[in-house]
Protein backbone atom coordinates (compact mmCIF):
# COMPACT_ATOMS: atom_id res chain seq x y z
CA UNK A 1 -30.04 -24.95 23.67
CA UNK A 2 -28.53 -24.96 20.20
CA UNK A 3 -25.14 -24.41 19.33
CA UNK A 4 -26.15 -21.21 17.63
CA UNK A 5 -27.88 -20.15 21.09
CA UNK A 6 -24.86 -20.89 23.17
CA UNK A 7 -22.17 -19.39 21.27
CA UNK A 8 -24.49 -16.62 21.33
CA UNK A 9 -25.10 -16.69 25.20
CA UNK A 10 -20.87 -17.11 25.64
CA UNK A 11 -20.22 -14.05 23.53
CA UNK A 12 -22.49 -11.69 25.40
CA UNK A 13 -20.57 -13.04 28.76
CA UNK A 14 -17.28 -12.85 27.27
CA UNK A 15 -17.33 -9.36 25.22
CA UNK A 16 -15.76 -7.23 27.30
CA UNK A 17 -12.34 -9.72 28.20
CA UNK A 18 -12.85 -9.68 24.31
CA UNK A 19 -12.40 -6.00 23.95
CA UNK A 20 -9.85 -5.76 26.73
CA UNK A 21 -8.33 -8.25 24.46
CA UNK A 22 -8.70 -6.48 21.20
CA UNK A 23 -7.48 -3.18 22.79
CA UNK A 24 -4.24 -4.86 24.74
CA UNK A 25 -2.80 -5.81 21.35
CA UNK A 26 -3.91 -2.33 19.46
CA UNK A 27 -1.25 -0.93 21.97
CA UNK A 28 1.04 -3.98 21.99
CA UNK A 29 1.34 -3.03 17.97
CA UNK A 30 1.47 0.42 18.42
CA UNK A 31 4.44 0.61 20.79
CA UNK A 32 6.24 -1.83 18.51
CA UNK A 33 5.12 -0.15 15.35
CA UNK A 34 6.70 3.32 16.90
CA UNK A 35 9.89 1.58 17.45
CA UNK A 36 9.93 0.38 14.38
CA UNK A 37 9.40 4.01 12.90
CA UNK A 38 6.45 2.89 11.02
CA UNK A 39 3.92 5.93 10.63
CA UNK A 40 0.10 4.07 11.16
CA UNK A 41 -2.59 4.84 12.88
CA UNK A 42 -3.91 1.77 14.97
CA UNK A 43 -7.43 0.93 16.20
CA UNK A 44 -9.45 -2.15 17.77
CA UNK A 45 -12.84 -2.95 18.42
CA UNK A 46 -14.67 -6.44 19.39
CA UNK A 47 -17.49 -7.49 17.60
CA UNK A 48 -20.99 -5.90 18.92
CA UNK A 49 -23.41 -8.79 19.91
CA UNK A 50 -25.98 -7.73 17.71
CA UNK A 51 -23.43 -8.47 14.42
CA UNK A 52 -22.29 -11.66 16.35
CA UNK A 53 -25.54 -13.05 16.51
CA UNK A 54 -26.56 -11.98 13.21
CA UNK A 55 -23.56 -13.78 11.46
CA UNK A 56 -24.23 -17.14 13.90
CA UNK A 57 -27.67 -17.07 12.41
CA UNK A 58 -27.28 -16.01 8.79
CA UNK A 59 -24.09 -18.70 8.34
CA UNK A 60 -24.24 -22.11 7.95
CA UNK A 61 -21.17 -22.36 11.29
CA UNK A 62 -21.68 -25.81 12.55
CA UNK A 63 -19.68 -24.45 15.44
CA UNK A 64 -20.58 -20.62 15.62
CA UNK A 65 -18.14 -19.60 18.64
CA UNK A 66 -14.79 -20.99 16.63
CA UNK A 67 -15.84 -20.27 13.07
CA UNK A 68 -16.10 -16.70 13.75
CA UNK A 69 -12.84 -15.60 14.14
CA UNK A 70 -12.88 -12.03 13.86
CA UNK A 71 -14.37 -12.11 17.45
CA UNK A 72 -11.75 -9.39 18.47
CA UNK A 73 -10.46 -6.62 15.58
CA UNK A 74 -7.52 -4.87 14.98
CA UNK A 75 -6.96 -2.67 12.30
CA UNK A 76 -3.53 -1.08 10.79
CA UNK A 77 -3.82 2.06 8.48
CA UNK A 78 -0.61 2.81 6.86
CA UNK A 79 0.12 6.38 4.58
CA UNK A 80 0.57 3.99 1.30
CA UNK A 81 1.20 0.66 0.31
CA UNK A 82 4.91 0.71 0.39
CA UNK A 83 4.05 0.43 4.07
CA UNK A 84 1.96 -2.47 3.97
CA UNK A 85 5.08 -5.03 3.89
CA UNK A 86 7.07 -3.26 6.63
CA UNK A 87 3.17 -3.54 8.26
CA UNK A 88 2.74 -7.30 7.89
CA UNK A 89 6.16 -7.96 8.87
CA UNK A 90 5.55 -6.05 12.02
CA UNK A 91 3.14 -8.14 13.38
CA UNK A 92 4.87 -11.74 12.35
CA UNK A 93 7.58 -10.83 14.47
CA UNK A 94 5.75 -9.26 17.01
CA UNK A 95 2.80 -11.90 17.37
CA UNK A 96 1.97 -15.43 16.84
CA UNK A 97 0.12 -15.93 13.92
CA UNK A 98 -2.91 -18.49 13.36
CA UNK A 99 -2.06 -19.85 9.61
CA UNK A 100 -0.83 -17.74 6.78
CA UNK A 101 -1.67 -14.34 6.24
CA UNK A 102 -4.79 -13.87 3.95
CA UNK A 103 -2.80 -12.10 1.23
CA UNK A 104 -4.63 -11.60 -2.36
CA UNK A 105 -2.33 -8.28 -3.25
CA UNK A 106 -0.58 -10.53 -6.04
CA UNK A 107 -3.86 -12.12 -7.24
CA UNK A 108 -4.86 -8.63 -8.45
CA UNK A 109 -3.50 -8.38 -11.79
CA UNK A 110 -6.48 -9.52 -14.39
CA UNK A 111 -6.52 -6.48 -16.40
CA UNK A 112 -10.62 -7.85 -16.85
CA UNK A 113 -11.27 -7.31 -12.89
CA UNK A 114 -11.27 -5.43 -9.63
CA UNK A 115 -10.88 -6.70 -6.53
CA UNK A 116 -10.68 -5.31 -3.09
CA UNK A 117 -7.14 -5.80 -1.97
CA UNK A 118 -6.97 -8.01 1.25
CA UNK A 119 -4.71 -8.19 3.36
CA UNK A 120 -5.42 -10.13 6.84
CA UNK A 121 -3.75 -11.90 9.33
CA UNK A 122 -5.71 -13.96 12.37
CA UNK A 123 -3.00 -14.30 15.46
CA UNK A 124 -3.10 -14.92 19.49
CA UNK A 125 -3.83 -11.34 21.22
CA UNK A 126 -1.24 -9.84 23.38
CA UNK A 127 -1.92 -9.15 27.00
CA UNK A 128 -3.08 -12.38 29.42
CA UNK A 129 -6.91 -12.23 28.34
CA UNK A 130 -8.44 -16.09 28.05
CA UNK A 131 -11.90 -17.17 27.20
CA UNK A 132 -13.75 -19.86 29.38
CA UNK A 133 -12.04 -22.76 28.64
CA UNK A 134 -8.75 -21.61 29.32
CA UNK A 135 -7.49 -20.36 25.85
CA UNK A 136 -6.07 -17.22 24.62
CA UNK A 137 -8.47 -15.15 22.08
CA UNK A 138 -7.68 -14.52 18.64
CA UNK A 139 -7.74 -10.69 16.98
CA UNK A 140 -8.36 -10.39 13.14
CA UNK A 141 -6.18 -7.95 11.99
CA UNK A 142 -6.46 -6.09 8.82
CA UNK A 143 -3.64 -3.99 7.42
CA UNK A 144 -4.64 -1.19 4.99
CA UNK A 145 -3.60 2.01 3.30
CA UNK A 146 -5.34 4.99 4.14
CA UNK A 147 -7.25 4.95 0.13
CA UNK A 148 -8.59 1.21 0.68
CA UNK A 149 -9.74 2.04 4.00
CA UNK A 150 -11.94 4.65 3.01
CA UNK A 151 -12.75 2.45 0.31
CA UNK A 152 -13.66 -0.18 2.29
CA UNK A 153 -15.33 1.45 4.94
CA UNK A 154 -17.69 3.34 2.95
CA UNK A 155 -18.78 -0.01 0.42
CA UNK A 156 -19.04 -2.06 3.40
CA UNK A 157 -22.13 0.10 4.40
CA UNK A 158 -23.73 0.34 1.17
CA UNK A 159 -23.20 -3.31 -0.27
CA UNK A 160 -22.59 -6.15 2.98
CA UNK A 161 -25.41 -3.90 5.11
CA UNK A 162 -28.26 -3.46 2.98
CA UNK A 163 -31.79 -1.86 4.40
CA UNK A 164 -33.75 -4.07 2.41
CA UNK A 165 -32.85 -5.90 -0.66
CA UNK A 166 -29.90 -6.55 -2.69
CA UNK A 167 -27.42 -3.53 -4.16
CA UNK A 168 -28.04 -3.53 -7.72
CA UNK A 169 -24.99 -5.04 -9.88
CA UNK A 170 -24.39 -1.61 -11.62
CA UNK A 171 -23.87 -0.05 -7.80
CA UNK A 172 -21.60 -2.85 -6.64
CA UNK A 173 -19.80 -2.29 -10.27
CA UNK A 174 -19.05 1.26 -9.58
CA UNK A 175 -18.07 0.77 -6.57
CA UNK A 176 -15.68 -1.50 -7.65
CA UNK A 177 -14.49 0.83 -10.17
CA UNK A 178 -13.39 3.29 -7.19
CA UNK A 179 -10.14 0.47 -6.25
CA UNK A 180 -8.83 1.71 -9.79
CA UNK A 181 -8.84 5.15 -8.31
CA UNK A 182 -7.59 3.44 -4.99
CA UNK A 183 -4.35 1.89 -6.69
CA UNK A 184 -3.68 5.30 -8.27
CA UNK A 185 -3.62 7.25 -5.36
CA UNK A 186 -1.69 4.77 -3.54
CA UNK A 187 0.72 4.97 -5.83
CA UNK A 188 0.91 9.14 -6.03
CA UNK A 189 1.33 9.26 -2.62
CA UNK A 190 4.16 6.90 -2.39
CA UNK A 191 5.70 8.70 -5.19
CA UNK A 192 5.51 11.90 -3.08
CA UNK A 193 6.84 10.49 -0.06
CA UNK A 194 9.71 9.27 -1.76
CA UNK A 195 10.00 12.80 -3.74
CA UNK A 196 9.55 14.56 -0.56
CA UNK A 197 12.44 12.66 0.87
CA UNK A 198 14.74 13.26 -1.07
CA UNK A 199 14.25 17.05 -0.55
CA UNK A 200 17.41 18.72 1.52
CA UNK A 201 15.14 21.43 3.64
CA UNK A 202 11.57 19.31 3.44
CA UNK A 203 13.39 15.87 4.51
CA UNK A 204 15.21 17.36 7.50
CA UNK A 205 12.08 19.23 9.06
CA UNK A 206 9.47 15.74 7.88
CA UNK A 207 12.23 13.63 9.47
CA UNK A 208 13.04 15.52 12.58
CA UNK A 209 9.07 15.48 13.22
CA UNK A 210 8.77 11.86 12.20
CA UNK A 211 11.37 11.22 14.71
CA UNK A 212 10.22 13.04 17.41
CA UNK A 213 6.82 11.41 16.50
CA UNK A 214 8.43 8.16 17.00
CA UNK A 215 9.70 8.41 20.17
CA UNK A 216 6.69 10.35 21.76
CA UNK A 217 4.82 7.74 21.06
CA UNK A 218 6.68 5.47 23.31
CA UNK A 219 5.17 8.11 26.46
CA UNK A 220 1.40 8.50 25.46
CA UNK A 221 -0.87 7.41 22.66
CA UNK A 222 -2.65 10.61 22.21
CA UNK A 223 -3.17 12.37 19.10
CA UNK A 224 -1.90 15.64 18.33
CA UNK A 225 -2.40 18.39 15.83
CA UNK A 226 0.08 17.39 13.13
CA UNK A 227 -0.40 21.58 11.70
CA UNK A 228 0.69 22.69 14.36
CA UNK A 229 3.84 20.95 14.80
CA UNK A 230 4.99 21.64 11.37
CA UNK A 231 4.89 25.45 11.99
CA UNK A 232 6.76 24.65 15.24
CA UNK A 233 9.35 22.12 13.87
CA UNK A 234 10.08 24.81 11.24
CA UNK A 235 11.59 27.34 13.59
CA UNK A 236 13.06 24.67 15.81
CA UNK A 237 15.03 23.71 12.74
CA UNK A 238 17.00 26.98 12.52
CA UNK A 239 18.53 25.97 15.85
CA UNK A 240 20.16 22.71 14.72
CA UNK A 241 23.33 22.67 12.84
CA UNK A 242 22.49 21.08 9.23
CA UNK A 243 25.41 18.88 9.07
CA UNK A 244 24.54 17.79 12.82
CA UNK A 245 23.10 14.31 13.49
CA UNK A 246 20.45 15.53 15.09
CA UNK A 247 18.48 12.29 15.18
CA UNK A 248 20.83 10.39 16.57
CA UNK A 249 21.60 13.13 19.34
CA UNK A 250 17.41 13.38 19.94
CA UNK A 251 17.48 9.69 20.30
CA UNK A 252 20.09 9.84 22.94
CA UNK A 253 18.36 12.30 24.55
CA UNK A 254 15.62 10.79 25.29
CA UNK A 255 16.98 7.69 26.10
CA UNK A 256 19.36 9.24 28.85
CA UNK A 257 16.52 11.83 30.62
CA UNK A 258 13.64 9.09 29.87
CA UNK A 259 12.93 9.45 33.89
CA UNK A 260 12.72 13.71 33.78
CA UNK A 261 10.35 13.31 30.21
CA UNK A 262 8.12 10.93 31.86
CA UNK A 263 7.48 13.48 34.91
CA UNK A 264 6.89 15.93 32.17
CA UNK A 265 4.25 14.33 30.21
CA UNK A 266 2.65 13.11 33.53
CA UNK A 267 2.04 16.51 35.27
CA UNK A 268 1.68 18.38 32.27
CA UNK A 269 1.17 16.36 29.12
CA UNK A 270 -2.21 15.10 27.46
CA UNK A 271 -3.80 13.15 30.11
CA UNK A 272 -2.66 15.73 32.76
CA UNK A 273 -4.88 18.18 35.03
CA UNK A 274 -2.84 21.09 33.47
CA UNK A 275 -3.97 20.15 29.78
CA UNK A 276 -7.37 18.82 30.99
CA UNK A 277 -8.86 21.17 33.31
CA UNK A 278 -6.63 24.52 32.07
CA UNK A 279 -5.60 23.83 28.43
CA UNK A 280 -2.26 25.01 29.13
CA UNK A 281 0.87 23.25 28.30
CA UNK A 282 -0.27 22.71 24.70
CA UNK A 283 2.96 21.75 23.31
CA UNK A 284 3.30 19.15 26.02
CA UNK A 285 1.05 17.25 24.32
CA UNK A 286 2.63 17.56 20.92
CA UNK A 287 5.39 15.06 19.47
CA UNK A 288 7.64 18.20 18.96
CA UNK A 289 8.08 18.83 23.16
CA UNK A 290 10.46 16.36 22.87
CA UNK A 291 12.59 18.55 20.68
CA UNK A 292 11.92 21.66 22.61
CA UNK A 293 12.72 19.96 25.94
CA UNK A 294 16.22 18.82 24.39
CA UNK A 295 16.81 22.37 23.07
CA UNK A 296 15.92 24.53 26.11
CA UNK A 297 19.19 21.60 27.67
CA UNK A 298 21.50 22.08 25.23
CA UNK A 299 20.74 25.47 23.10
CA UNK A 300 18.79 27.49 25.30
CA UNK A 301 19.69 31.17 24.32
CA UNK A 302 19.65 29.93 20.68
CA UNK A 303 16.35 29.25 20.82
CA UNK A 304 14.79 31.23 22.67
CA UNK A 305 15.81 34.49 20.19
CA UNK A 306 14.81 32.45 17.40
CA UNK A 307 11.62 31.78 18.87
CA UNK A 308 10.58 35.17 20.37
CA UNK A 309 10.84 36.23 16.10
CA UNK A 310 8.38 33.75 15.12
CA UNK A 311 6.00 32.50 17.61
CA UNK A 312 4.67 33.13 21.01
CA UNK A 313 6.44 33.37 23.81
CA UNK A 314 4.30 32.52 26.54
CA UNK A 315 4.47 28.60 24.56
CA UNK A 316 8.04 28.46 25.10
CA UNK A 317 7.62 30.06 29.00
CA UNK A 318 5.45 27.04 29.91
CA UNK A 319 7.35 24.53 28.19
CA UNK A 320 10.61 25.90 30.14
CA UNK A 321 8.69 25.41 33.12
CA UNK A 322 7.39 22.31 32.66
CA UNK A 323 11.20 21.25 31.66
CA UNK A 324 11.99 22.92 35.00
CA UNK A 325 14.60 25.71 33.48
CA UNK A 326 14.09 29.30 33.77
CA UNK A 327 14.39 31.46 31.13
């Protein structure tokens, strides 16, 4: 059997500690990343066999199983690229990189050319996952803005996968000529953030949500309708003093009835029979509980007569009785 044939044979064996792999350090980064306070959105995959096999064949590897490294995949999509930094940095200190970071962000400025801007790191997965011979797989992980990975995403189909023959150099031109509109929107969005932030009513109810975000995060990795908590994190504003601390008080919060929240989110929360089976408890799956559930402690009648103005009441009824308060 060739080396070609047996890396191929070990791969199909191994996939799935692979993926279990790959998936085990998605979460590792996505806990710290929440901690952190860095807004991403974090996915993994491992290699399918088909695309292993067809890059063992198609490359001249003289040893197929090490020289494809990107075996296991982890992928970091950030709002813009003031993120990417706070991104990278994230994962040095969080896990142990193989070599430097494949980095060509500052090799971009040739006013003549346009390149796709990398931005990679190969390190040792988290979790206890090991191969055959005893050693710990490796997880490519790409860090991206939200522009460059639609970019990417959408010209890696058209010009790396082609049906038949090669893309035609005026194609893989204008597709090229898209990372100009990349880089601009990158930067707009940035701009707006940082606009946005330094708004008086916009800040408190983006950071408040951000926050809440933040700390939900540390209870379940579900997603969430981010519409719907703005129009709720509007009227829960109204109940906090403006010259409060509120973030600081939220954090304590949660820290302090961590025990009560995790009951919460477990019999009524996303993964719960409630939310499953009934699709009650809707807010229980939304970062924003975690406000409510502090409120309906420490500002019950407050709220609740701001809320009966503005939305329904039967949402804040099942949150108080998921909280286990009457009201």
């Amino acid at each position: 059997m060739s080396t070609s044939e047996a890396a191929q044979e070990r791969y199909r064996r191994e996939r799935p500690q692979i993926e279990c792999a790959a998936r085990l350090t998605a979460a590792h980064i996505r806990r710290r990343a929440a901690r952190a306070r860095i807004s991403c959105e974090v996915s993994f995959r491992a290699k399918e066999v088909r695309s292993f096999i067809l890059k063992a064949q198609h490359k001249d590897y003289h040893d197929p199983w090490a020289q494809i490294t990107d075996k296991a995949g982890v992928r970091i999509v950030v709002q813009h690229q003031g993120l990417l930094d706070p991104a990278l940095e994230l994962v040095r200190e969080t896990l142990t990189l193989v070599g430097d970071p494949e980095d060509n962000r500052n090799t971009l400025g040739a006013e003549d050319r346009l390149q796709y801007p990398r931005l990679h790191v190969q390190a040792v997965a988290w979790g206890d996952q090991v191969s055959e011979d005893g050693r710990p797989y490796e997880c490519e992980i790409q860090i991206r803005t939200e522009a460059t990975d639609l970019w990417a995403r959408m010209s890696h189909k058209l010009m790396y996968k082609p049906a038949s023959t090669p893309v035609p150099s005026d194609v893989r031109r204008s597709l090229y000529r898209l990372i100009a509109l990349v880089e601009l929107y990158d930067l707009e969005v940035q701009r707006g953030v940082e606009a946005l932030a330094d708004h008086p009513d916009v800040a408190l109810s983006n950071n408040l949500l951000d926050e809440a975000e933040h700390i939900f995060r540390t209870f379940t990795d579900h997603d969430y309708r981010r519409d719907l908590s703005e129009e709720i994190v509007d009227v829960l504003v109204q109940t906090i003093p403006k010259d409060s601390n509120y973030v600081d008080q939220l954090e304590r919060f949660a820290a302090e009835r961590r025990p009560d929240l995790e009951r919460a989110y477990k019999d009524y929360g996303p993964a719960s029979e409630q939310f499953l089976q009934h699709g009650r408890y809707i807010l229980a799956s939304q970062p924003e509980s975690l406000i409510i559930f502090e409120r309906l402690s420490t500002a019950k009648l407050l709220l609740q007569g701001l809320w009966s103005d503005e939305l329904p009441e039967s949402m804040l009824s099942d949150m108080a009785n998921a909280w286990g308060v009457s009201l």
